[in-house]
N, C-alpha and C. Protein backbone atom coordinates (compact mmCIF):
# COMPACT_ATOMS: atom_id res chain seq x y z
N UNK A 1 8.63 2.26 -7.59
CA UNK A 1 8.11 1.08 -8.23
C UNK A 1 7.69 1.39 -9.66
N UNK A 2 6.85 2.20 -9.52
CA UNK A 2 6.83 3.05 -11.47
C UNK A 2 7.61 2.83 -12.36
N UNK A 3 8.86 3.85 -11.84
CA UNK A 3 9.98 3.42 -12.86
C UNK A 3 10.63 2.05 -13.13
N UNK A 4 9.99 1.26 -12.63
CA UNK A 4 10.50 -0.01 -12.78
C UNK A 4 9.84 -0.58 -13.95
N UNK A 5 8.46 -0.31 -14.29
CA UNK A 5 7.66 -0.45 -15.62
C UNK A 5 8.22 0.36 -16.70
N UNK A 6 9.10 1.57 -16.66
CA UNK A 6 9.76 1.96 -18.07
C UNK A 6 9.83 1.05 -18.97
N UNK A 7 9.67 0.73 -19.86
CA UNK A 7 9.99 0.02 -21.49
C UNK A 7 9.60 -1.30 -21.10
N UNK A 8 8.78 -1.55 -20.38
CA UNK A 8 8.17 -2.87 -20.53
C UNK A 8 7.01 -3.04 -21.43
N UNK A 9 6.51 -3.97 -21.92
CA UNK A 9 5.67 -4.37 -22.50
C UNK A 9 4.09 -5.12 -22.35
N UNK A 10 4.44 -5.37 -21.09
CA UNK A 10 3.50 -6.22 -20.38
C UNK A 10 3.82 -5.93 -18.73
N UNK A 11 2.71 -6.74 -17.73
CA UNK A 11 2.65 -7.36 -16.57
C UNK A 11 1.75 -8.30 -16.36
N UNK A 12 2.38 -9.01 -15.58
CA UNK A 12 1.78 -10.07 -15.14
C UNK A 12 1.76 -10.47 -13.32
N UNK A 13 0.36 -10.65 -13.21
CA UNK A 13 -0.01 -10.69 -11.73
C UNK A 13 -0.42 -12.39 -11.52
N UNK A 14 0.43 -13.02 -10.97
CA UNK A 14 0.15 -14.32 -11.16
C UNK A 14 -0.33 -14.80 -9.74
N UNK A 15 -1.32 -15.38 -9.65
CA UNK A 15 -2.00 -15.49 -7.94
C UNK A 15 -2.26 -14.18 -7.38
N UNK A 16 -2.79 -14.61 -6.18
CA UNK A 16 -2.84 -13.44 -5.01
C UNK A 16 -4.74 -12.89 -4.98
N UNK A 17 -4.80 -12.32 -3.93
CA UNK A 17 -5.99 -12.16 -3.80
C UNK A 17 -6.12 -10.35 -4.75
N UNK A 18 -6.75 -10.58 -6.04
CA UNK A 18 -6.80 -9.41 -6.98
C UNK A 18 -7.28 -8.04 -6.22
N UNK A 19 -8.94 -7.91 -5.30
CA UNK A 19 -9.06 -7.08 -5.11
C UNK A 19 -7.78 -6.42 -4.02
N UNK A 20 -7.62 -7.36 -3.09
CA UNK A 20 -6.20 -6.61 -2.09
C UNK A 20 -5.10 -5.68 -3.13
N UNK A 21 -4.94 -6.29 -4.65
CA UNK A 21 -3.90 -5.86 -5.06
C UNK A 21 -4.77 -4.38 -5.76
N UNK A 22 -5.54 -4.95 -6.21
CA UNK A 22 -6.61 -2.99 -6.48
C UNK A 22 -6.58 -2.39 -5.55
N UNK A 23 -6.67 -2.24 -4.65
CA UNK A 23 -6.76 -1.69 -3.28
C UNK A 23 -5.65 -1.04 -2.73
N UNK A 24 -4.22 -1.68 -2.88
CA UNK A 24 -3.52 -1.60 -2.72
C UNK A 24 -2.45 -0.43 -3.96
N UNK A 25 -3.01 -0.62 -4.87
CA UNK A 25 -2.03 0.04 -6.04
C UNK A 25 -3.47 1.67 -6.54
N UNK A 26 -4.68 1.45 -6.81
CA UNK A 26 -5.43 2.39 -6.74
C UNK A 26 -4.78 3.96 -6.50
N UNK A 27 -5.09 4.62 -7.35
CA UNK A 27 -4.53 5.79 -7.17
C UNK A 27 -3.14 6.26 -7.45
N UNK A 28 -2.42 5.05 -7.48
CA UNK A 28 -1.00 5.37 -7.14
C UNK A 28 -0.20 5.97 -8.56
N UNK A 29 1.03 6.00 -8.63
CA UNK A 29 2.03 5.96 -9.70
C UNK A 29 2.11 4.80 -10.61
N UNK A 30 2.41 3.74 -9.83
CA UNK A 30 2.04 2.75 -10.34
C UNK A 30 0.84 2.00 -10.90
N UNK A 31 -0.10 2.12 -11.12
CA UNK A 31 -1.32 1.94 -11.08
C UNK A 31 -1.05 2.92 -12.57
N UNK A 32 -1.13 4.02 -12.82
CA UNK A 32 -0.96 4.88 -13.85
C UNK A 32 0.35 4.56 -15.00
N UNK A 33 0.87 3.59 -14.28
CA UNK A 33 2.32 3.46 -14.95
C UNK A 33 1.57 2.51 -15.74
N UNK A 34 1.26 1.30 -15.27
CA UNK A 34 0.60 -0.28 -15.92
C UNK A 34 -0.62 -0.17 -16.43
N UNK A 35 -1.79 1.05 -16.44
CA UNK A 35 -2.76 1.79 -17.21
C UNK A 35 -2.05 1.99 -18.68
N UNK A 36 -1.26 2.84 -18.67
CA UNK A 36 -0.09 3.69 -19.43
C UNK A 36 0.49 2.40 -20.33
N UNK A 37 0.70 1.41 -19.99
CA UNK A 37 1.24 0.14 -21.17
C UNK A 37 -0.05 0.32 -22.00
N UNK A 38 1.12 -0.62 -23.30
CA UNK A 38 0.09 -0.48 -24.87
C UNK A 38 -0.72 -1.56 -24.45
N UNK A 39 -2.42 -1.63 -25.36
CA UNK A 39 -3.17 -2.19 -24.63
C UNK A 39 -3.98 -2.56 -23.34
N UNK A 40 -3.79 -1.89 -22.35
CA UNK A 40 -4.18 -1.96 -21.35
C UNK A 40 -5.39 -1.25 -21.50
N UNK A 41 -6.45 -2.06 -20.53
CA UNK A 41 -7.92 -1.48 -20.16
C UNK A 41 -8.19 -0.12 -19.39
């Protein structure tokens, strides 16, 4: 799933219950991948 964020610019999480999705990505590759975009918190 990581490499799927290569050369993107953004994401967008539209709906869904947020903490399940923290919970769920926490720790991961991904999680470090979408950290890793410009701007991000």
């Amino acid at each position: 799933m990581a490499r799927l964020l290569d050369g993107v610019t953004g994401v967008w999480f539209g709906g869904g219950d947020q903490n399940r999705l923290a919970d769920v990505l926490r720790g991961t590759p991904t999680e470090r991948a979408i950290r890793a975009l410009p701007g991000s918190a």
